[in-house]
Protein backbone atom coordinates (compact mmCIF):
# COMPACT_ATOMS: atom_id res chain seq x y z
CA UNK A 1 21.86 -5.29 -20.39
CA UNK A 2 18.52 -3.46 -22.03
CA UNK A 3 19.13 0.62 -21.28
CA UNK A 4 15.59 0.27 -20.64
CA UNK A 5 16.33 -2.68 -18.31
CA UNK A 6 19.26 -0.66 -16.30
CA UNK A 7 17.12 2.12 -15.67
CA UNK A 8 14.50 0.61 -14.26
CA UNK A 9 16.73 -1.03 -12.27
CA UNK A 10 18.53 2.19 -10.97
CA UNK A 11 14.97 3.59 -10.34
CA UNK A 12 13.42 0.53 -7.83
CA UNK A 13 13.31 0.99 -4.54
CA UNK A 14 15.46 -1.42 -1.89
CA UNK A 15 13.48 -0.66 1.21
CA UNK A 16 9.70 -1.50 0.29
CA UNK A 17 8.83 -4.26 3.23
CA UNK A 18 7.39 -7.90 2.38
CA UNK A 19 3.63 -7.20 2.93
CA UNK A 20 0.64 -9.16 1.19
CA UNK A 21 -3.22 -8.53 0.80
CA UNK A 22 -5.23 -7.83 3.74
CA UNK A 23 -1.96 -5.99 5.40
CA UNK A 24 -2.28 -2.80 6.90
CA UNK A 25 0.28 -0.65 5.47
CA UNK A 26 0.72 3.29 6.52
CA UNK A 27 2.55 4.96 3.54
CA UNK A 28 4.00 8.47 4.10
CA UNK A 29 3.98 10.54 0.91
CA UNK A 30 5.79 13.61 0.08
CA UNK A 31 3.52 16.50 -0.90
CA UNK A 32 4.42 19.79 -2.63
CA UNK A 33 2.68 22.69 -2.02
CA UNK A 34 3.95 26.18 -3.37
CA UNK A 35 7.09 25.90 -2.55
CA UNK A 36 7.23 24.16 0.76
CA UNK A 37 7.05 20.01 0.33
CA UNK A 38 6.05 17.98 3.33
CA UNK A 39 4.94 14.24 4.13
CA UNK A 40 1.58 13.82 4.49
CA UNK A 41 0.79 9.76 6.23
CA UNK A 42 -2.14 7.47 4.73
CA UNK A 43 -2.92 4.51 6.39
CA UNK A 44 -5.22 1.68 4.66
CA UNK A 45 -5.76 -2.14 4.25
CA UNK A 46 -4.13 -3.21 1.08
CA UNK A 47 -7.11 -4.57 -1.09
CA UNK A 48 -5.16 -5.40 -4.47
CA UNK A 49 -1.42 -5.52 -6.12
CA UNK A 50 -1.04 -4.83 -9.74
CA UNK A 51 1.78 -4.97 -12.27
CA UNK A 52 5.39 -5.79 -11.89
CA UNK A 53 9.02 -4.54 -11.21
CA UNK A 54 8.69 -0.95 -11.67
CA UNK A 55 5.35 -0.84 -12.34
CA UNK A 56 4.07 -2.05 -8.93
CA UNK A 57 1.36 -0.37 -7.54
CA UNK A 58 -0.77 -1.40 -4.50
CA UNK A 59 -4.70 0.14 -3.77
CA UNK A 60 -5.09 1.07 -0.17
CA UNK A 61 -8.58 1.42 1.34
CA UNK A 62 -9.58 2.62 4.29
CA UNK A 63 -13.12 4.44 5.73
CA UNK A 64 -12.87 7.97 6.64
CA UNK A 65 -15.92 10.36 8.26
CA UNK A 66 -18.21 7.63 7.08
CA UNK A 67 -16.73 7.92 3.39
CA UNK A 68 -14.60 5.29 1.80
CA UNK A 69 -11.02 6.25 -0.14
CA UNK A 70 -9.52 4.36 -1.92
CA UNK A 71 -5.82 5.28 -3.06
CA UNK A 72 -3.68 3.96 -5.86
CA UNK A 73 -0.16 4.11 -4.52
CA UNK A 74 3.33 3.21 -6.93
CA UNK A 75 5.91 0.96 -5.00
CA UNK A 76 8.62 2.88 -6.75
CA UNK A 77 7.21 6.42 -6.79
CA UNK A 78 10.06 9.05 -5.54
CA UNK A 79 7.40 10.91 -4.13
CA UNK A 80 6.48 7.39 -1.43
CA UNK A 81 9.05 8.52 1.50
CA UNK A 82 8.76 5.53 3.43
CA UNK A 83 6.32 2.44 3.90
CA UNK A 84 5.13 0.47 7.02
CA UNK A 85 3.57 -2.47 7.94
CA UNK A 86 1.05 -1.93 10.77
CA UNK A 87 -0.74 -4.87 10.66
CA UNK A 88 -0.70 -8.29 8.94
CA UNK A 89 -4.14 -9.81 7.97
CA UNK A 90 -5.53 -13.34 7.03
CA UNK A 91 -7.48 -13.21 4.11
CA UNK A 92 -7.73 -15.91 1.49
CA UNK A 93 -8.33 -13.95 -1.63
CA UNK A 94 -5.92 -12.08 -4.13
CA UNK A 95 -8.29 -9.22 -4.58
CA UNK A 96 -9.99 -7.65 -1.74
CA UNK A 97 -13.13 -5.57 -3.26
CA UNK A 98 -15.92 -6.71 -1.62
CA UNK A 99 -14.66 -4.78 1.38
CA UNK A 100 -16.53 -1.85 -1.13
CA UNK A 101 -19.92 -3.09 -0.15
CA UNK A 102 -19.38 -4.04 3.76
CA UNK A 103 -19.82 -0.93 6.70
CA UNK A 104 -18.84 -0.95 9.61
CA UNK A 105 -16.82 -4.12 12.30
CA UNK A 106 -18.27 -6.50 9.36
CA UNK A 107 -15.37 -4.62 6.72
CA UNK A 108 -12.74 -5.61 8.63
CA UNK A 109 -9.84 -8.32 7.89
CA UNK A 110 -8.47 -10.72 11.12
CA UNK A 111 -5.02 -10.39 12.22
CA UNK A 112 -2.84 -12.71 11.33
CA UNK A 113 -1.49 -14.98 14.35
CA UNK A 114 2.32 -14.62 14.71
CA UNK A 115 4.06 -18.13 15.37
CA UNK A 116 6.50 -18.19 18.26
CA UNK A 117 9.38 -19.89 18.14
């Protein structure tokens, strides 16, 4: 095996859930300030998924005082302290940036129907 390979491998994170586009994910992220660190929450539909393996990062977005952030967030960050799924949406698109240019109920994504069994 590729040193490179093994630590990458040592370095990826087990627990990230199965989530897609158009989820709603809340990811809590450590924060260090002075010398104090805490975990600060952000919560945002997931509008794209780039790279691969280590490399993973997913852009949340969500709409805050009227103001739109946007946050790039990597998978396997040691600063991510834990991810969840809120919600799971039905879109039907990879990338999810026209959501830039919509305001208001019409920027939303529809929940995705669970199946029972």
């Amino acid at each position: 095996m590729n040193k490179i390979q093994k630590i990458h491998r040592e370095n990826m994170k087990t627990d990230v859930p199965d989530f897609n586009i158009g989820d709603t994910l809340q990811v809590d992220v450590r924060i260090v300030e002075g010398g104090k660190e805490r975990i600060q929450a952000f919560t945002g539909t997931v509008i794209a998924r780039n790279g691969q393996g280590i490399a993973q990062s997913v852009t949340l977005r969500r709409v805050s005082y009227g103001q739109g952030l946007e946050r790039v967030i990597p998978l396997h960050s040691p600063r991510i302290a834990s991810f969840t799924v809120v919600r799971h949406g039905s879109v039907r698109r990879a990338k999810l940036y026209y959501l830039r240019d919509l305001v208001g109920k019409s920027a939303r994504v529809k929940e995705q129907h669970q199946q029972q069994d």
